[in-house]
PDB file of N, CA and C in Angstrom:
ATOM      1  N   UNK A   1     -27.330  11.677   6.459  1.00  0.00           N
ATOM      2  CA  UNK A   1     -26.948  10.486   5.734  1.00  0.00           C
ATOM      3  C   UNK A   1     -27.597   9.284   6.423  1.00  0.00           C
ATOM      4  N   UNK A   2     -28.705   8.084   6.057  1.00  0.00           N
ATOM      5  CA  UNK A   2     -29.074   6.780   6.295  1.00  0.00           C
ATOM      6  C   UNK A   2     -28.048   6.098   7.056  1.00  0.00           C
ATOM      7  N   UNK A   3     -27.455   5.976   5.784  1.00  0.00           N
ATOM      8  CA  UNK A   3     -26.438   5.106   5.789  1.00  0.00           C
ATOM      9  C   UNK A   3     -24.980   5.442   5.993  1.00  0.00           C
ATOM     10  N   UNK A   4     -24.412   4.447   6.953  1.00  0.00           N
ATOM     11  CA  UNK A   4     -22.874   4.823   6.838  1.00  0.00           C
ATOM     12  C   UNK A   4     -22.564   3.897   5.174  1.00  0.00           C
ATOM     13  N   UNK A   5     -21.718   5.289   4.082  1.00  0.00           N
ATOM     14  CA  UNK A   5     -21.273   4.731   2.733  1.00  0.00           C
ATOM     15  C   UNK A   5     -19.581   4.508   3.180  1.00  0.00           C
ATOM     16  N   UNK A   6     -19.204   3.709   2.123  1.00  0.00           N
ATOM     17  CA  UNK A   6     -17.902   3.465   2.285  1.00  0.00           C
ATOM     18  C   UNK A   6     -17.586   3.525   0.450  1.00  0.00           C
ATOM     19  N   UNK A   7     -16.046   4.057   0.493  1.00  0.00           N
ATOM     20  CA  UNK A   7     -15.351   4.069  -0.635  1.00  0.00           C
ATOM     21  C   UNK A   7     -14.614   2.809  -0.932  1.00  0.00           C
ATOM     22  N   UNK A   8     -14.815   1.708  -1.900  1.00  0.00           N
ATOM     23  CA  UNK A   8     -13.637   0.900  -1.150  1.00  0.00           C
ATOM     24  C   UNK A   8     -12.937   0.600  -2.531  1.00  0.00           C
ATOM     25  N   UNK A   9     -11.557   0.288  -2.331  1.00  0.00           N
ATOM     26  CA  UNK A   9     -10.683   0.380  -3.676  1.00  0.00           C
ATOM     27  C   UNK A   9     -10.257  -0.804  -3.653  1.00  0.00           C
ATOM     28  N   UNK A  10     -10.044  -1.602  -5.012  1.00  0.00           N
ATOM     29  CA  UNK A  10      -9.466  -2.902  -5.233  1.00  0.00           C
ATOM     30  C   UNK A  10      -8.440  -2.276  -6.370  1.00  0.00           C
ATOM     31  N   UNK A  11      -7.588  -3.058  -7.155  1.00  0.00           N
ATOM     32  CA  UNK A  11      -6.959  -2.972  -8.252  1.00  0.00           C
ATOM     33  C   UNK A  11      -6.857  -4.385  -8.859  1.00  0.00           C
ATOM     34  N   UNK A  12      -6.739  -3.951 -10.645  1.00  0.00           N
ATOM     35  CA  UNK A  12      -6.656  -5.177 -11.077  1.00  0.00           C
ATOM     36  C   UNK A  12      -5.877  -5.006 -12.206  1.00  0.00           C
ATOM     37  N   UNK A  13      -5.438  -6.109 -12.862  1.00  0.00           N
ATOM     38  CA  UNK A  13      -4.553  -6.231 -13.892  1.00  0.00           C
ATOM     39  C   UNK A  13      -4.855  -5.135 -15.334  1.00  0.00           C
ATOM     40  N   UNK A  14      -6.044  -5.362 -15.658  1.00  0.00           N
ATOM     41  CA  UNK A  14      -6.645  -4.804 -16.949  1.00  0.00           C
ATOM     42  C   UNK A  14      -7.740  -4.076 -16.792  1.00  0.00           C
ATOM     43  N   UNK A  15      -8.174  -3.150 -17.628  1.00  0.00           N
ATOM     44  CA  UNK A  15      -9.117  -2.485 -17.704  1.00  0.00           C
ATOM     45  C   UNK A  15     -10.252  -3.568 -18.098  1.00  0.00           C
ATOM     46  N   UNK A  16      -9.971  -4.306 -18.604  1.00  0.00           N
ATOM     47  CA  UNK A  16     -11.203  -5.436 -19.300  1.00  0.00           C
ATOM     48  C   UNK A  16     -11.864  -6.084 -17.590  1.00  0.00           C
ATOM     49  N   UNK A  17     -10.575  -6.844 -16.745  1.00  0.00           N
ATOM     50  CA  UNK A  17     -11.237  -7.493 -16.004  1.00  0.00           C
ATOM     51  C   UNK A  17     -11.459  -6.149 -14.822  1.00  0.00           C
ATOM     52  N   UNK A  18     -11.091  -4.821 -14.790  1.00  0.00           N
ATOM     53  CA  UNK A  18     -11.823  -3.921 -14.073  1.00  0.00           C
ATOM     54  C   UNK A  18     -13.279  -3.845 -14.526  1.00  0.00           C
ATOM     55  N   UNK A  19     -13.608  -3.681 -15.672  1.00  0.00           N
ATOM     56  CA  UNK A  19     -15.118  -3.546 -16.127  1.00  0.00           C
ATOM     57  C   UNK A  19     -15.983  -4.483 -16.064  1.00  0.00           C
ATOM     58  N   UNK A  20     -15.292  -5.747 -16.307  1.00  0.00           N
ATOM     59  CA  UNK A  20     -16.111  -7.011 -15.615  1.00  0.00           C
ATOM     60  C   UNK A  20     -16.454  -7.028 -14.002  1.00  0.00           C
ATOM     61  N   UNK A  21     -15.839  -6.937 -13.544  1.00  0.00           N
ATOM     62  CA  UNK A  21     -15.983  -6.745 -12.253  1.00  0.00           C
ATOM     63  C   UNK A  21     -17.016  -5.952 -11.356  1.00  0.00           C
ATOM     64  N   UNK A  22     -16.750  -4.859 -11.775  1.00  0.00           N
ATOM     65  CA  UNK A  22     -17.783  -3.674 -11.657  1.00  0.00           C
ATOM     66  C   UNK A  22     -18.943  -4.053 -12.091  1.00  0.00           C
ATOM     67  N   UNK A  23     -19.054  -4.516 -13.530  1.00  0.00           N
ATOM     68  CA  UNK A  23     -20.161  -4.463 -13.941  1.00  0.00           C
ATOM     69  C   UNK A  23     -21.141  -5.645 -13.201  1.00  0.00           C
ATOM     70  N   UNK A  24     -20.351  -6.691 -13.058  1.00  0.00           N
ATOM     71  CA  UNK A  24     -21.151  -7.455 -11.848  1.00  0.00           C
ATOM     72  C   UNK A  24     -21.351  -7.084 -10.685  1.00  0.00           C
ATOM     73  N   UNK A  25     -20.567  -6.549 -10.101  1.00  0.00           N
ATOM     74  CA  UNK A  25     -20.878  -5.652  -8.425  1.00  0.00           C
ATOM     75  C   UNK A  25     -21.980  -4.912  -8.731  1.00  0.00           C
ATOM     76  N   UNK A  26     -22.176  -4.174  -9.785  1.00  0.00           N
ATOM     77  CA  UNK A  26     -23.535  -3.576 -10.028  1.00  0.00           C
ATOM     78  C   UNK A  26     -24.801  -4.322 -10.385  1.00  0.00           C
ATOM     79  N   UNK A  27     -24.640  -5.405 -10.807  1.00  0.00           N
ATOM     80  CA  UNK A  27     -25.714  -6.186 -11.419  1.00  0.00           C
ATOM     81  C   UNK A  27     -26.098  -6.512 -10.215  1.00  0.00           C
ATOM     82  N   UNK A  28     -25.409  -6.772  -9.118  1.00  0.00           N
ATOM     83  CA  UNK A  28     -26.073  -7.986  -7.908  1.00  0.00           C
ATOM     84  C   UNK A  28     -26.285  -6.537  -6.977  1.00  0.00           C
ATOM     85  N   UNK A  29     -26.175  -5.407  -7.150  1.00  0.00           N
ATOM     86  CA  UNK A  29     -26.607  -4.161  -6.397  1.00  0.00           C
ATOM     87  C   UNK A  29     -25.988  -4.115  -5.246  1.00  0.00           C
ATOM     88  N   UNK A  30     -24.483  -4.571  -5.583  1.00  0.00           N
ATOM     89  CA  UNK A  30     -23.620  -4.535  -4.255  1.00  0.00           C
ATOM     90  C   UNK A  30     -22.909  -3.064  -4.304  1.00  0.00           C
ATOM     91  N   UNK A  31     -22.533  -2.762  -4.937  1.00  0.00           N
ATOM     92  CA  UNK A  31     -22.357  -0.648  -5.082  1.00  0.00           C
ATOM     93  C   UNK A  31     -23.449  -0.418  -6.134  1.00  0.00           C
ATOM     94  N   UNK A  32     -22.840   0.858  -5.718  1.00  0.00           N
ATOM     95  CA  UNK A  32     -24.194   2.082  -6.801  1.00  0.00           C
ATOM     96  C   UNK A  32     -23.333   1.924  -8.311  1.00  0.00           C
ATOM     97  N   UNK A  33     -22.158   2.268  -7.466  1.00  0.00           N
ATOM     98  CA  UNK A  33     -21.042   2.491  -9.150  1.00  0.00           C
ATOM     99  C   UNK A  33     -19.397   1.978  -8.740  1.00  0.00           C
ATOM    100  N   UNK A  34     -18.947   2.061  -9.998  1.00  0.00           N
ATOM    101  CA  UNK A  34     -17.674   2.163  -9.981  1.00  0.00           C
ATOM    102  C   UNK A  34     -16.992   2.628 -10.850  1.00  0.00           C
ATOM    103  N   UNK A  35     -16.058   3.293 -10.126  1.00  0.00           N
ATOM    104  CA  UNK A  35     -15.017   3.982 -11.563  1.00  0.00           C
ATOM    105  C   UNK A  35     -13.606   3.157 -11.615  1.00  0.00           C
ATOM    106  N   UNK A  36     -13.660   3.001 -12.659  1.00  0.00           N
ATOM    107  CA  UNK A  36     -12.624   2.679 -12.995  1.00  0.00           C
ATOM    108  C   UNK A  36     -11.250   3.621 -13.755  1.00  0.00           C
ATOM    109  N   UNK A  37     -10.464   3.518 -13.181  1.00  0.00           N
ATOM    110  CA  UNK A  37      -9.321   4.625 -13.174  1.00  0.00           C
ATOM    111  C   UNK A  37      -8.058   3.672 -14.045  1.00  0.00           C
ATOM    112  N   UNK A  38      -7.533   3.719 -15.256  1.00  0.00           N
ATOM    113  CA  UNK A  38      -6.612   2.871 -15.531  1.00  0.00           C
ATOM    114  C   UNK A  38      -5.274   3.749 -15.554  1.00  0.00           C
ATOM    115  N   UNK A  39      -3.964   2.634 -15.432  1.00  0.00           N
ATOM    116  CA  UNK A  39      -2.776   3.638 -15.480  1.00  0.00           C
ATOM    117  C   UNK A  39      -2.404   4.213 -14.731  1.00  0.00           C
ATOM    118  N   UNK A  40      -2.892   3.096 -13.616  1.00  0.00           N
ATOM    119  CA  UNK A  40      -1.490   2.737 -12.246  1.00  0.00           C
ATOM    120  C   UNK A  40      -0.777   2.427 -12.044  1.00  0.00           C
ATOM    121  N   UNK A  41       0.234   3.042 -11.092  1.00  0.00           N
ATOM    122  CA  UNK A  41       1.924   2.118 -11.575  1.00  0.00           C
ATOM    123  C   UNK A  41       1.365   1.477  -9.459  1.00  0.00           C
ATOM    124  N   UNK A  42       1.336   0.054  -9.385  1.00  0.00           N
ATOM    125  CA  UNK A  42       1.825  -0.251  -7.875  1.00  0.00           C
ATOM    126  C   UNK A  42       2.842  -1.110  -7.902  1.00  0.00           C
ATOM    127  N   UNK A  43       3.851  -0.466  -6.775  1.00  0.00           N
ATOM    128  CA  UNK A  43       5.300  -1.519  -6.412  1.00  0.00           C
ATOM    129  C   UNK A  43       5.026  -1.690  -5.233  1.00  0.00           C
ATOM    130  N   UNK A  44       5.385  -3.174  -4.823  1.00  0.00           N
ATOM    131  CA  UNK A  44       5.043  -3.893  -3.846  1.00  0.00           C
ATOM    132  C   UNK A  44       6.049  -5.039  -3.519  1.00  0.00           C
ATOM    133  N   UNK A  45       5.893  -5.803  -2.381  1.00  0.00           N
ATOM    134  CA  UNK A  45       6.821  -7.324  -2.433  1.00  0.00           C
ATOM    135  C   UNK A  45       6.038  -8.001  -2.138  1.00  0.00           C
ATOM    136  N   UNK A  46       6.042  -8.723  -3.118  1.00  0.00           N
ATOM    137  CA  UNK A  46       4.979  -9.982  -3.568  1.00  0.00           C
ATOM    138  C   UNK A  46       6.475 -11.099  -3.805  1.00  0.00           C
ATOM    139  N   UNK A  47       6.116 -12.577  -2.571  1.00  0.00           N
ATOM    140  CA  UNK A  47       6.915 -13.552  -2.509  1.00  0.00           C
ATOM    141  C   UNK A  47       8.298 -13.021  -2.588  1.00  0.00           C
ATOM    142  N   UNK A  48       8.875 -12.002  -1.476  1.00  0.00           N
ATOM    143  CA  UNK A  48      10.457 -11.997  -1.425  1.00  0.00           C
ATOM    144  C   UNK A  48      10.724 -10.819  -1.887  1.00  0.00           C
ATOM    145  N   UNK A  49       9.792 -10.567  -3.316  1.00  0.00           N
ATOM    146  CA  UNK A  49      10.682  -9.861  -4.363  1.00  0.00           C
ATOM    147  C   UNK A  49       9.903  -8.195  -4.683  1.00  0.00           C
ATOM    148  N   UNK A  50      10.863  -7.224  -4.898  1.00  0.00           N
ATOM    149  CA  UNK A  50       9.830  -6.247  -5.020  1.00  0.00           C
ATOM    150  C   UNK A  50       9.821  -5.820  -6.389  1.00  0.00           C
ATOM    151  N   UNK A  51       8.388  -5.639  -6.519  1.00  0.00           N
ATOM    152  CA  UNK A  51       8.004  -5.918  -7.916  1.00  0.00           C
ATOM    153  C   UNK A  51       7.118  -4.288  -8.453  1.00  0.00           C
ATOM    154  N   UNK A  52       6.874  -4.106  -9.517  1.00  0.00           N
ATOM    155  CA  UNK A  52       6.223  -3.216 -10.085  1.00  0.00           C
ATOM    156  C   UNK A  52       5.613  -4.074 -11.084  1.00  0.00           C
ATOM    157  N   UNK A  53       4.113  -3.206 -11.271  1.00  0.00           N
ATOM    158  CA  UNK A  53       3.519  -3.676 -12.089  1.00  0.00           C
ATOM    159  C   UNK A  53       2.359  -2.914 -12.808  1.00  0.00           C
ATOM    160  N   UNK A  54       2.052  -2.572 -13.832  1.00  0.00           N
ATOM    161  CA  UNK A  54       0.675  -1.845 -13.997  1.00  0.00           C
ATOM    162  C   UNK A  54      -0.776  -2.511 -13.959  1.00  0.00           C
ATOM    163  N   UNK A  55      -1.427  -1.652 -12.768  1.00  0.00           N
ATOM    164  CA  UNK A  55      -2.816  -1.914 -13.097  1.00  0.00           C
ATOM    165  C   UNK A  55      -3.732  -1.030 -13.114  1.00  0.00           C
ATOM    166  N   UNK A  56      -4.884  -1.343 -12.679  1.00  0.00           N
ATOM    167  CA  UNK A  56      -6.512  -0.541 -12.521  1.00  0.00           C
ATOM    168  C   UNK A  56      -6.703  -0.151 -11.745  1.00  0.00           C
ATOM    169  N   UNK A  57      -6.741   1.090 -11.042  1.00  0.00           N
ATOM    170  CA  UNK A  57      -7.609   1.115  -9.760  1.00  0.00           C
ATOM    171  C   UNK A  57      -9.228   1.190 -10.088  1.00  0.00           C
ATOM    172  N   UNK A  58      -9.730   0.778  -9.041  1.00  0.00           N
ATOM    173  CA  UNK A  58     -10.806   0.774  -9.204  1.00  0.00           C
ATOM    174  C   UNK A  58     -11.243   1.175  -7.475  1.00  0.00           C
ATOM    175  N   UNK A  59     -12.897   1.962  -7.907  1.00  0.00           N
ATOM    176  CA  UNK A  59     -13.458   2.991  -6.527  1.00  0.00           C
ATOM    177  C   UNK A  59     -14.640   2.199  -6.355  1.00  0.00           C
ATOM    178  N   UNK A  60     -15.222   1.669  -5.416  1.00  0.00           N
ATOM    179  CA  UNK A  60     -16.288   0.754  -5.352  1.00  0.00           C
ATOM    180  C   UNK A  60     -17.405   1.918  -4.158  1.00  0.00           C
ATOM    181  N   UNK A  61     -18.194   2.397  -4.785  1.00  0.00           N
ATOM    182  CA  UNK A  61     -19.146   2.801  -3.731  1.00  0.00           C
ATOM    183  C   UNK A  61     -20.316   2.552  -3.617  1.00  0.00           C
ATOM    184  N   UNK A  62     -20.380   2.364  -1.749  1.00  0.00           N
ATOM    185  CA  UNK A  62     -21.452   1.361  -1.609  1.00  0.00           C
ATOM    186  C   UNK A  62     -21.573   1.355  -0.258  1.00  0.00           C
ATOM    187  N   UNK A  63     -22.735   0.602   0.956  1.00  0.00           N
ATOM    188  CA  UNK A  63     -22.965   1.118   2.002  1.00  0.00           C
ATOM    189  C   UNK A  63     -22.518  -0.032   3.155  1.00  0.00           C
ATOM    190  N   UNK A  64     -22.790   0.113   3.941  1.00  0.00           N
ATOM    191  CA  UNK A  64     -21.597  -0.290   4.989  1.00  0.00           C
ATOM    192  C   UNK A  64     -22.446  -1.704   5.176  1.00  0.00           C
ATOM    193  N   UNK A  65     -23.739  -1.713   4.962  1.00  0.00           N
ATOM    194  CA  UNK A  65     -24.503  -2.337   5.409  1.00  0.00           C
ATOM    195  C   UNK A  65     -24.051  -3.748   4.288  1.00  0.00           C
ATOM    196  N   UNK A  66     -23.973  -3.558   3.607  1.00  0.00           N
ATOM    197  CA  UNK A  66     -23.178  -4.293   1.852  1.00  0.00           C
ATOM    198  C   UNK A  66     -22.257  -5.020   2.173  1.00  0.00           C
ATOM    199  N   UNK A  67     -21.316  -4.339   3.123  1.00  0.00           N
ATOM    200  CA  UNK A  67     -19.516  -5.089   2.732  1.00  0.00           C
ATOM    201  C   UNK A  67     -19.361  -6.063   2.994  1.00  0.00           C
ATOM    202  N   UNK A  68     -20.377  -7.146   4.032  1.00  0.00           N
ATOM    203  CA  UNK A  68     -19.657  -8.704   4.017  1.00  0.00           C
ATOM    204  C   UNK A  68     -20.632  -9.332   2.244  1.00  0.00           C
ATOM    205  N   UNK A  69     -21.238  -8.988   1.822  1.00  0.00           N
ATOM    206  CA  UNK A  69     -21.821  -9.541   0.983  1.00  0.00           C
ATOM    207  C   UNK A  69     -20.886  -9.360  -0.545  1.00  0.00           C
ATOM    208  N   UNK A  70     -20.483  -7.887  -0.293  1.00  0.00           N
ATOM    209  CA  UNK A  70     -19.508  -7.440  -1.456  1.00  0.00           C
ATOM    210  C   UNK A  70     -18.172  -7.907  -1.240  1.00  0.00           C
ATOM    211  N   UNK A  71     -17.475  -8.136  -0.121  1.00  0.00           N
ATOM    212  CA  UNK A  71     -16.244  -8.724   0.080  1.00  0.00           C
ATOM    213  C   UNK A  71     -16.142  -9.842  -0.470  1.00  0.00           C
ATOM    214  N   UNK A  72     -17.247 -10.857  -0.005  1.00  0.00           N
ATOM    215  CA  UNK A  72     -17.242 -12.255  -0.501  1.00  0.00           C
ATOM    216  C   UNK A  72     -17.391 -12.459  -2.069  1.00  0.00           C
ATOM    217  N   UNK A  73     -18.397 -11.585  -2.822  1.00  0.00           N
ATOM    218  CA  UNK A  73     -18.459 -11.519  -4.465  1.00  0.00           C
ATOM    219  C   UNK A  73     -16.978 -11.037  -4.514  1.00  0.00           C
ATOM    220  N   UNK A  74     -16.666  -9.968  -4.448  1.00  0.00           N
ATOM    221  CA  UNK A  74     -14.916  -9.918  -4.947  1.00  0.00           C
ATOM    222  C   UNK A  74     -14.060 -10.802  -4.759  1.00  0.00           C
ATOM    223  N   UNK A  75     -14.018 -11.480  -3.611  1.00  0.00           N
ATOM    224  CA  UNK A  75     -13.108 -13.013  -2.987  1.00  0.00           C
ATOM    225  C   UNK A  75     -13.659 -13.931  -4.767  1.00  0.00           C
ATOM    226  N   UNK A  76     -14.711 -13.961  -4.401  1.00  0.00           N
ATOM    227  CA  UNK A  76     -15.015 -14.878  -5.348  1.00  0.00           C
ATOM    228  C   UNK A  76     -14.652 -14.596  -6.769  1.00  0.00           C
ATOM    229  N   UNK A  77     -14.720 -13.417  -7.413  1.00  0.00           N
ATOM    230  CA  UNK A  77     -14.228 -12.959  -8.712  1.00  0.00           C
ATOM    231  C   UNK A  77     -13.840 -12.252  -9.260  1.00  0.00           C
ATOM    232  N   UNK A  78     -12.866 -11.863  -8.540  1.00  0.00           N
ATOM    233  CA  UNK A  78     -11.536 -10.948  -8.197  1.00  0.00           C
ATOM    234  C   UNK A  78      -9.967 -12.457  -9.181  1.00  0.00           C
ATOM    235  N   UNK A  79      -9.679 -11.619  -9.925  1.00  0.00           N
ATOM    236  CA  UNK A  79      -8.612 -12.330 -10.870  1.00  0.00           C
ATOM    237  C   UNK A  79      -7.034 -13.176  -9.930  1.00  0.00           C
ATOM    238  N   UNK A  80      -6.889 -11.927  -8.584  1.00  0.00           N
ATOM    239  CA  UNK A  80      -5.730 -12.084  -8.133  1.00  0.00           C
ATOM    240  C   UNK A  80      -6.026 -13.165  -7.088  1.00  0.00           C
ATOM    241  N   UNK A  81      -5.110 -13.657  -6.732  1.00  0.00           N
ATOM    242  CA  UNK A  81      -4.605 -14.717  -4.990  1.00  0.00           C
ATOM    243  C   UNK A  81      -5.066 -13.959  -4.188  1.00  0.00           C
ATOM    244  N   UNK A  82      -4.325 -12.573  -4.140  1.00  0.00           N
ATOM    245  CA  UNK A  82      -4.914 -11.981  -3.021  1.00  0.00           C
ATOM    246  C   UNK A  82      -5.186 -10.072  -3.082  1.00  0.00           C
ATOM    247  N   UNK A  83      -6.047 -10.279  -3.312  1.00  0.00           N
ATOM    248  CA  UNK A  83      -6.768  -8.958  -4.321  1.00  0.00           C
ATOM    249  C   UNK A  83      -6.688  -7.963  -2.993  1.00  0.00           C
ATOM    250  N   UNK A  84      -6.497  -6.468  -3.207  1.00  0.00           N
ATOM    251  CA  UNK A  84      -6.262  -5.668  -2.495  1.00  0.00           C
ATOM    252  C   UNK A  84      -7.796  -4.834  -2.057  1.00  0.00           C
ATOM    253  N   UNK A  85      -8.365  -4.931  -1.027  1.00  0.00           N
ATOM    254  CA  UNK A  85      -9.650  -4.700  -0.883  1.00  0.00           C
ATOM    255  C   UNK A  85      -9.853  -3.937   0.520  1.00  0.00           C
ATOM    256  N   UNK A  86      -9.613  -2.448  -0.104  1.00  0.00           N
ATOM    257  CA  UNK A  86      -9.887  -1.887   1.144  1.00  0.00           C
ATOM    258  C   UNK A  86     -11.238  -0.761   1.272  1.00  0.00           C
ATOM    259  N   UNK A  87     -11.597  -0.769   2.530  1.00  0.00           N
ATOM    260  CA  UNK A  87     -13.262  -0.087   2.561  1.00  0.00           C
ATOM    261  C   UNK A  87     -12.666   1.089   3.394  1.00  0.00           C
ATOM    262  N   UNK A  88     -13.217   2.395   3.017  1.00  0.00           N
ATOM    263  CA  UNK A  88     -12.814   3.778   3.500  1.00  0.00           C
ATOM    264  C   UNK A  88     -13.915   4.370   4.499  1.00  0.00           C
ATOM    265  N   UNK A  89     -14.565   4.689   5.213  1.00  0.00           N
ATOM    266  CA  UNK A  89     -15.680   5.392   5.720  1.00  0.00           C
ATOM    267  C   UNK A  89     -15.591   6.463   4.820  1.00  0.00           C
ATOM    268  N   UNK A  90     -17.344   7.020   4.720  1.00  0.00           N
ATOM    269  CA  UNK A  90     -17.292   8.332   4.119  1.00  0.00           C
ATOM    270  C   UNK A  90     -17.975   9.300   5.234  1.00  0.00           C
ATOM    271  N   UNK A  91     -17.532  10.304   5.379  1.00  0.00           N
ATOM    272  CA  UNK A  91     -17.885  11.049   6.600  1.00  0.00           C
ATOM    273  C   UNK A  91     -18.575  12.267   6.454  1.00  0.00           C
ATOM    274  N   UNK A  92     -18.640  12.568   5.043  1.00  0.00           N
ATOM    275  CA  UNK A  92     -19.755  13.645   4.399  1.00  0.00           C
ATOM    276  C   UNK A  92     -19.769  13.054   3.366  1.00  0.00           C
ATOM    277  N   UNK A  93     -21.025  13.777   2.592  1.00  0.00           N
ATOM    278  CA  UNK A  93     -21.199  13.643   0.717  1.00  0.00           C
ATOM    279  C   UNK A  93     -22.572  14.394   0.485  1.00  0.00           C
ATOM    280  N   UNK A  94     -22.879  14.609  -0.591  1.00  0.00           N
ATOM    281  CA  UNK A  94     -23.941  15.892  -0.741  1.00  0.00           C
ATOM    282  C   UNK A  94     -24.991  14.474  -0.850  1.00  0.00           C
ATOM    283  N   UNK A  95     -25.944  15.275  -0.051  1.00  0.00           N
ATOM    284  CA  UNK A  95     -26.803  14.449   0.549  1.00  0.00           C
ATOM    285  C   UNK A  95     -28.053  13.893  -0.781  1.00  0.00           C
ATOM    286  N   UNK A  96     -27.981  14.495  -2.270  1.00  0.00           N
ATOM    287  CA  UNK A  96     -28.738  13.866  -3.431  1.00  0.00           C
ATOM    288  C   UNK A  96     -28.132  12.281  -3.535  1.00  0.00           C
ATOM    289  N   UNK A  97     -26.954  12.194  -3.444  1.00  0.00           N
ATOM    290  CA  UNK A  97     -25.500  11.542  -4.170  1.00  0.00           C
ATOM    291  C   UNK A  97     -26.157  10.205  -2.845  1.00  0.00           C
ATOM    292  N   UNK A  98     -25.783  10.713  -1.965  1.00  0.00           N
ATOM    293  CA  UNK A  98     -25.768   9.957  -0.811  1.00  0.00           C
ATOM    294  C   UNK A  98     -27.283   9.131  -0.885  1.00  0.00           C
ATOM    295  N   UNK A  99     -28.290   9.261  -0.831  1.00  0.00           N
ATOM    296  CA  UNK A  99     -29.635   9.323  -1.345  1.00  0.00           C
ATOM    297  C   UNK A  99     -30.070   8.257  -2.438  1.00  0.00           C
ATOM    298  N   UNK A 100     -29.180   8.489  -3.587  1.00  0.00           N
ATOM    299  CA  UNK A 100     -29.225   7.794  -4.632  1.00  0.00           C
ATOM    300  C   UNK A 100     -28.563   6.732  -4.478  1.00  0.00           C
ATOM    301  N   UNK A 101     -27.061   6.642  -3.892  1.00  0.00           N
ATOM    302  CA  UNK A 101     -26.583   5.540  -3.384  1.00  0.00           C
ATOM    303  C   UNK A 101     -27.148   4.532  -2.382  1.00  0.00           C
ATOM    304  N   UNK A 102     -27.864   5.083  -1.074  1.00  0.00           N
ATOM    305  CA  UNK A 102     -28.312   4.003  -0.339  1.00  0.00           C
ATOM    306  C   UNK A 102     -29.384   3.053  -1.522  1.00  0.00           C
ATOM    307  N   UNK A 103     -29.734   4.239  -2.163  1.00  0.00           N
ATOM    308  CA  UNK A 103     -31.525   3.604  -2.920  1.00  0.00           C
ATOM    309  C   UNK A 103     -30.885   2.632  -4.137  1.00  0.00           C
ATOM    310  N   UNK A 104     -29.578   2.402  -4.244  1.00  0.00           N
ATOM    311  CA  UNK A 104     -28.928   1.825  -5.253  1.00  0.00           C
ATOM    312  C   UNK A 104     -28.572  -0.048  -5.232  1.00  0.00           C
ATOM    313  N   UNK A 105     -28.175   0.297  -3.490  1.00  0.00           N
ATOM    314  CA  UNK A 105     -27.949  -0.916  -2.772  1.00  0.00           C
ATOM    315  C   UNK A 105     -28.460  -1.563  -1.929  1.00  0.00           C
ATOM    316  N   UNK A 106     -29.444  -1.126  -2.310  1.00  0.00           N
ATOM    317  CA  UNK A 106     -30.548  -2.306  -0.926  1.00  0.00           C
ATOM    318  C   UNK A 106     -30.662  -3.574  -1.947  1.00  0.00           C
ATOM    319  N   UNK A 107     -31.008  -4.128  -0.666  1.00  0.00           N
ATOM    320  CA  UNK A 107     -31.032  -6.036  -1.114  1.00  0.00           C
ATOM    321  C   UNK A 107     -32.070  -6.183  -1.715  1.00  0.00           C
TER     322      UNK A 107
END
């Protein structure tokens, strides 16, 4: 593997502003892809109170070398106050996949 890849997951309100999202993270070649997964239940305490709510998950993959550039595009247009943005290491992956991804996200 080149590159150390990372998985990294956000969630969002709607499938609409999941696909927006993505689809710009891809335009500026900050991940290879994203899936978008709808028909999440997350409960949480947000201000005091614990709350449930449905949203999107969403899988952002992309290389390590990326994440201050991709953090800051999501800060920037990401719907929520404080959007849930976490980066996973990937520690194997079949090495075509892996391949296609670094060649996805270079600057």
């Amino acid at each position: 593997m080149a590159q150390q890849a990372l998985v990294v997951l956000t969630t969002l309100g709607t499938e609409a502003d999941a696909r927006a999202l993505v689809t710009a993270l891809v335009e500026q070649r900050l991940i290879a892809c994203g899936t978008v997964v709808p028909a999440a239940r997350s409960i949480y305490r947000w201000e005091g109170k614990v709350t449930e709510a449905g949203e999107v998950l969403v899988l952002l993959k992309t290389s390590a070398a990326r994440w201050d550039a991709l953090r800051s595009s999501v800060e920037r247009l990401h719907p929520y106050q404080v959007p849930e943005l976490l980066a996973l290491p990937v520690t194997h992956g079949l090495e075509q996949y892996m391949s296609w991804l670094s060649h996805e996200v270079t600057e």
